[in-house]
Protein backbone atom coordinates (compact mmCIF):
# COMPACT_ATOMS: atom_id res chain seq x y z
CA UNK A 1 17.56 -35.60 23.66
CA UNK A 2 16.76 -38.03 20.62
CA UNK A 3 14.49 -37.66 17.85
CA UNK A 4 11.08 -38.42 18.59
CA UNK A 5 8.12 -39.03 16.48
CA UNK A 6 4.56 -40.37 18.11
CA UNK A 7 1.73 -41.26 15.78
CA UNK A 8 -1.80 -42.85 16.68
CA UNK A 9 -5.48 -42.57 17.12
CA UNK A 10 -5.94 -40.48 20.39
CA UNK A 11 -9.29 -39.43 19.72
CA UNK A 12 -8.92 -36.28 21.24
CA UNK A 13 -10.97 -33.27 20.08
CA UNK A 14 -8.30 -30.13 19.84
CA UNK A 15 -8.96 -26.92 18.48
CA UNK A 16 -5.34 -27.36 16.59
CA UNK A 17 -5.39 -23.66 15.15
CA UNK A 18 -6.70 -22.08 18.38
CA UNK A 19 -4.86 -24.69 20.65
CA UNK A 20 -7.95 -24.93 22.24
CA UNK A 21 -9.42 -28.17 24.35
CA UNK A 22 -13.13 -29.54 25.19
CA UNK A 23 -11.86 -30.72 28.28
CA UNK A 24 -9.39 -31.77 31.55
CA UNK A 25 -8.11 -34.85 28.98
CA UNK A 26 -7.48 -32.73 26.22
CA UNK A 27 -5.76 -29.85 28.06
CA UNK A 28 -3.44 -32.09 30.08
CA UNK A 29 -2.62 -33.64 26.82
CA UNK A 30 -1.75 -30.27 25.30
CA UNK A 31 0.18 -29.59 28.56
CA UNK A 32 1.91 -32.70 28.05
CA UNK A 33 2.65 -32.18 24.13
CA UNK A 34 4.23 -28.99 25.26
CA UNK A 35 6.28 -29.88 28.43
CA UNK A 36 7.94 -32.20 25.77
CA UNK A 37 8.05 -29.96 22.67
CA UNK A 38 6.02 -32.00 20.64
CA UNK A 39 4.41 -30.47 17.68
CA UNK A 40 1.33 -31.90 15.94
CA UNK A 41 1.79 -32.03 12.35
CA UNK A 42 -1.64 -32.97 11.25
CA UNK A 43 -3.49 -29.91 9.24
CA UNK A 44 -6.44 -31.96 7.73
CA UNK A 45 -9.53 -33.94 9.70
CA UNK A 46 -9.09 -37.84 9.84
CA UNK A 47 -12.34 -38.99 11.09
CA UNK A 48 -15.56 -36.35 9.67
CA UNK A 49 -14.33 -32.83 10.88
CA UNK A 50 -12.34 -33.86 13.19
CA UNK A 51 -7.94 -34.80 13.86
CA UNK A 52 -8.29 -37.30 16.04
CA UNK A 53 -5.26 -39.26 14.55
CA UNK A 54 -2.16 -37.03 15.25
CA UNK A 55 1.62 -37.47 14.46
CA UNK A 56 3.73 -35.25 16.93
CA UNK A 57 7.32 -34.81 16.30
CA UNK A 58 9.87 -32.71 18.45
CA UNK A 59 11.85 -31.62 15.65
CA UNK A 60 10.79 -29.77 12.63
CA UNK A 61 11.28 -31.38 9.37
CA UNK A 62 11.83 -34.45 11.21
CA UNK A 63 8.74 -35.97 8.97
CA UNK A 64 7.86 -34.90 5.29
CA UNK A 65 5.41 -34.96 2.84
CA UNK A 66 2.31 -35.65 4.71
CA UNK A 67 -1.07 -36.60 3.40
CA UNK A 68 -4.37 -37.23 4.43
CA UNK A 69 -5.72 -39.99 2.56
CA UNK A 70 -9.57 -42.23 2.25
CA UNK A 71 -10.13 -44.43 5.03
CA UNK A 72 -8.80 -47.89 4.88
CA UNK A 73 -11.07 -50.87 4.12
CA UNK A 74 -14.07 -49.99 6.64
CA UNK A 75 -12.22 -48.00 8.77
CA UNK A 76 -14.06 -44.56 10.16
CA UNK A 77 -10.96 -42.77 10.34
CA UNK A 78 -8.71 -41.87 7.15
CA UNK A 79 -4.98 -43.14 6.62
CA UNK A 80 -2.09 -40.64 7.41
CA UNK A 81 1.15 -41.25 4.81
CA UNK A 82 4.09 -39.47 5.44
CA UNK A 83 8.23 -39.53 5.18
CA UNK A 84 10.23 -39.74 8.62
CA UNK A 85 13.91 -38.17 7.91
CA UNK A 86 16.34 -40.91 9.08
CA UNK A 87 20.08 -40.51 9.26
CA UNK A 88 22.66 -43.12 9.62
CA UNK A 89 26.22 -42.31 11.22
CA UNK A 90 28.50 -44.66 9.31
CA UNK A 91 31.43 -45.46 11.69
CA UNK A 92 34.46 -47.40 9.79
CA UNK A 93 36.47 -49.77 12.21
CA UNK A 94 39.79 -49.97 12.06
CA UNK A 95 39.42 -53.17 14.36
CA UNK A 96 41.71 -56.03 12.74
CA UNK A 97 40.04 -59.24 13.21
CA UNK A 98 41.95 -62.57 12.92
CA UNK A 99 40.52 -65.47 11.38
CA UNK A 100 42.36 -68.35 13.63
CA UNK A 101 40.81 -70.69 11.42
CA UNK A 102 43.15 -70.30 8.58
CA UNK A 103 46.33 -70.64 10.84
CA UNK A 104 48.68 -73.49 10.87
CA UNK A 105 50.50 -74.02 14.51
């Protein structure tokens, strides 16, 4: 019902363009991803030639501006930056508080 956004490592080799799998892990995962209408959003490799790092959203434009970047320190996989679209509903209370500190019985 809510906004969902998953992100990780799940090394997983997917065919992403194909939706293709190598195996019974990856195609229950892809099974999974679309039972719950998750979309992978990662377009570039993040370890050699592979996207093994993945952020899956179920709502498009939920996350912006995404970019592959270098690994980090002597890491074999490369960083993932992106923007995750947040909304706050601002609710103004009427609710009258007393302060029953400033009375005078």
């Amino acid at each position: 019902e809510g906004k969902t956004v998953i992100m990780g490592d799940f090394n997983l080799h997917i065919d992403w363009v194909n939706q293709i799998s190598r195996g019974a892990e990856e195609e229950d995962s892809l099974e999974c991803m679309r039972d719950s209408f998750l979309n992978q959003n990662v377009e570039e490799p993040t370890r050699e030639r592979a996207i093994l790092d993945w952020v899956l959203i179920n709502e498009e434009g939920l996350v912006s501006r995404l970019v592959v970047r270098g690994p980090l320190g002597k890491s074999d996989h490369n960083m993932i930056e992106f923007f995750i679209r947040m909304e706050n509903d601002i609710v103004n209370s009427e609710t009258r508080v007393l302060n029953y500190k400033k009375s005078n019985f």
